[in-house]
Protein backbone atom coordinates (compact mmCIF):
# COMPACT_ATOMS: atom_id res chain seq x y z
CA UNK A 1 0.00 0.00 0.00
CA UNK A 2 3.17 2.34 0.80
CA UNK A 3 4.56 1.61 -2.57
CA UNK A 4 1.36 2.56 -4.04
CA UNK A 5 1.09 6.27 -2.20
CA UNK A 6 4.94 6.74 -2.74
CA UNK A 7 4.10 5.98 -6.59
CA UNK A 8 1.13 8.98 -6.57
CA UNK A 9 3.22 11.30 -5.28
CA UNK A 10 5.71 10.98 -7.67
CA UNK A 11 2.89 10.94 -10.29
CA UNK A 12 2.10 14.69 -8.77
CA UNK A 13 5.70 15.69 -8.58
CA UNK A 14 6.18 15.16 -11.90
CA UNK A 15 3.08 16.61 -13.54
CA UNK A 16 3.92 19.76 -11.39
CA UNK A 17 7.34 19.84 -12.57
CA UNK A 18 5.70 19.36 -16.21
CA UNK A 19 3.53 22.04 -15.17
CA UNK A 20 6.37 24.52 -14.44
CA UNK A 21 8.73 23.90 -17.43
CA UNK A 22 5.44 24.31 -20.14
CA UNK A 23 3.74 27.23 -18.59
CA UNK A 24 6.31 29.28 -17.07
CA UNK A 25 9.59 28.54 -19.77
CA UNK A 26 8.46 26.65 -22.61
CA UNK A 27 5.08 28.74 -23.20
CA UNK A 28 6.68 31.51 -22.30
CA UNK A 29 9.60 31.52 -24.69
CA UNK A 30 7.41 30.17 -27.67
CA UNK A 31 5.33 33.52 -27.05
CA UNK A 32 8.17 35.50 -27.18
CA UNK A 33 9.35 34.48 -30.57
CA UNK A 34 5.90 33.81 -32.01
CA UNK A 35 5.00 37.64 -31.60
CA UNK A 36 8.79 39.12 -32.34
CA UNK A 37 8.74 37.11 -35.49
CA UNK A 38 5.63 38.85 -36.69
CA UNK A 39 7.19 42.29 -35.98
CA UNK A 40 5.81 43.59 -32.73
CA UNK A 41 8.39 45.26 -30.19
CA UNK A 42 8.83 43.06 -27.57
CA UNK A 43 10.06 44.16 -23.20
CA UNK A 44 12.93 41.90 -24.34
CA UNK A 45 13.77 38.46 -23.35
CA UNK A 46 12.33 37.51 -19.83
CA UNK A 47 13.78 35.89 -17.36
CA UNK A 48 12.48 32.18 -16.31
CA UNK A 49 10.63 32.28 -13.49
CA UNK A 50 11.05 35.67 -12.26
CA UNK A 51 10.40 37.72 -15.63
CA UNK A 52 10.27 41.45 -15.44
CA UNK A 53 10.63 41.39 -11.67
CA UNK A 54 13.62 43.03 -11.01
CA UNK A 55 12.88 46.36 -13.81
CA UNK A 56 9.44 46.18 -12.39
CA UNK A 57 10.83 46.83 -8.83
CA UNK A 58 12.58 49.71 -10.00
CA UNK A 59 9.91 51.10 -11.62
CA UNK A 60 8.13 50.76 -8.08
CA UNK A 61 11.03 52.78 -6.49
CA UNK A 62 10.58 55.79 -9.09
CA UNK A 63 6.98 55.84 -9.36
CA UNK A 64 6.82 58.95 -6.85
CA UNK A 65 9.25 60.94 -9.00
CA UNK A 66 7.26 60.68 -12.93
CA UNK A 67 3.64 61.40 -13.90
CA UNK A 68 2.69 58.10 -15.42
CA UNK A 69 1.55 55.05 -13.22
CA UNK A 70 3.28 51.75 -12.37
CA UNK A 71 2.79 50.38 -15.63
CA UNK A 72 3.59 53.38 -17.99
CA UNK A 73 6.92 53.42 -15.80
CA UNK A 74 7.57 50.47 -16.14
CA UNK A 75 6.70 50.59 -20.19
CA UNK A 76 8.56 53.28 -20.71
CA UNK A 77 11.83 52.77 -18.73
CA UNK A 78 12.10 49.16 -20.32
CA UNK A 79 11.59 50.21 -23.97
CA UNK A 80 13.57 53.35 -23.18
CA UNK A 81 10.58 55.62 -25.53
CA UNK A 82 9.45 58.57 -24.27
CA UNK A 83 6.20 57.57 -26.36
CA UNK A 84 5.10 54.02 -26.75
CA UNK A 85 4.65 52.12 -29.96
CA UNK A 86 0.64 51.41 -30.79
CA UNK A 87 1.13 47.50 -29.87
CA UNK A 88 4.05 45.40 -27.77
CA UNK A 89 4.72 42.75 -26.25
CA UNK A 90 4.91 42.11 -22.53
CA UNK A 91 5.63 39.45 -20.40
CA UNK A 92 4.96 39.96 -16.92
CA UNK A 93 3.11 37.10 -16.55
CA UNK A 94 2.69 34.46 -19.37
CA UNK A 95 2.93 37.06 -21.98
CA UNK A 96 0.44 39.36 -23.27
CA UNK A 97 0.13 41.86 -26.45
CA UNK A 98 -0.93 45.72 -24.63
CA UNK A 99 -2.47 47.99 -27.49
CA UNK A 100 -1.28 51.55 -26.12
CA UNK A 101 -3.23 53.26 -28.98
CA UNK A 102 -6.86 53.92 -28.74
CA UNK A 103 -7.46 53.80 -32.45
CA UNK A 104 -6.18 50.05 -32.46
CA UNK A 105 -8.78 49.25 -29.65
């Protein structure tokens, strides 16, 4: 019965290790490539696992100083625009396309 429960829970282990390198690398990088290859501006290569994290942080810190919010900061400091393109790619999470220009939407 032991061997049985030990078995399971290696089962789990490695579907959530599956889990991990699909959603949060694999997925991830495919994204990335998928949407650069088509011509939209992209944050730039994230990180696995921690992603924007460390830019986003600094964008925190200055967010007092500039007139924009969190985001915008963040936007803007990473592509290093003072106006940002109509469509790009970001990947703060899994990866998602922001439309910046209200004609697109």
């Amino acid at each position: 019965m032991l061997d049985y429960v030990l078995d399971i829970g290696r089962l789990v282990g490695i579907g959530a290790l599956m889990y991990l390198l699909y959603y949060k690398l694999i997925l991830v990088y495919y994204k990335y490539f998928f949407y650069t290859s088509q011509g939209i501006p992209s944050m730039g290569i994230p990180l696995p696992f921690v992603g924007h994290g460390l830019q986003m942080k600094k964008a925190l810190d200055r967010v007092k100083d500039v007139k924009w919010t969190v985001l915008e900061e963040f936007w803007h400091t990473t592509l290093g625009v003072k106006v940002l393109p109509p469509v790009f790619v970001e990947f703060a999470g899994r990866g998602m396309i922001v439309f910046s220009d209200p004609d697109l939407v």
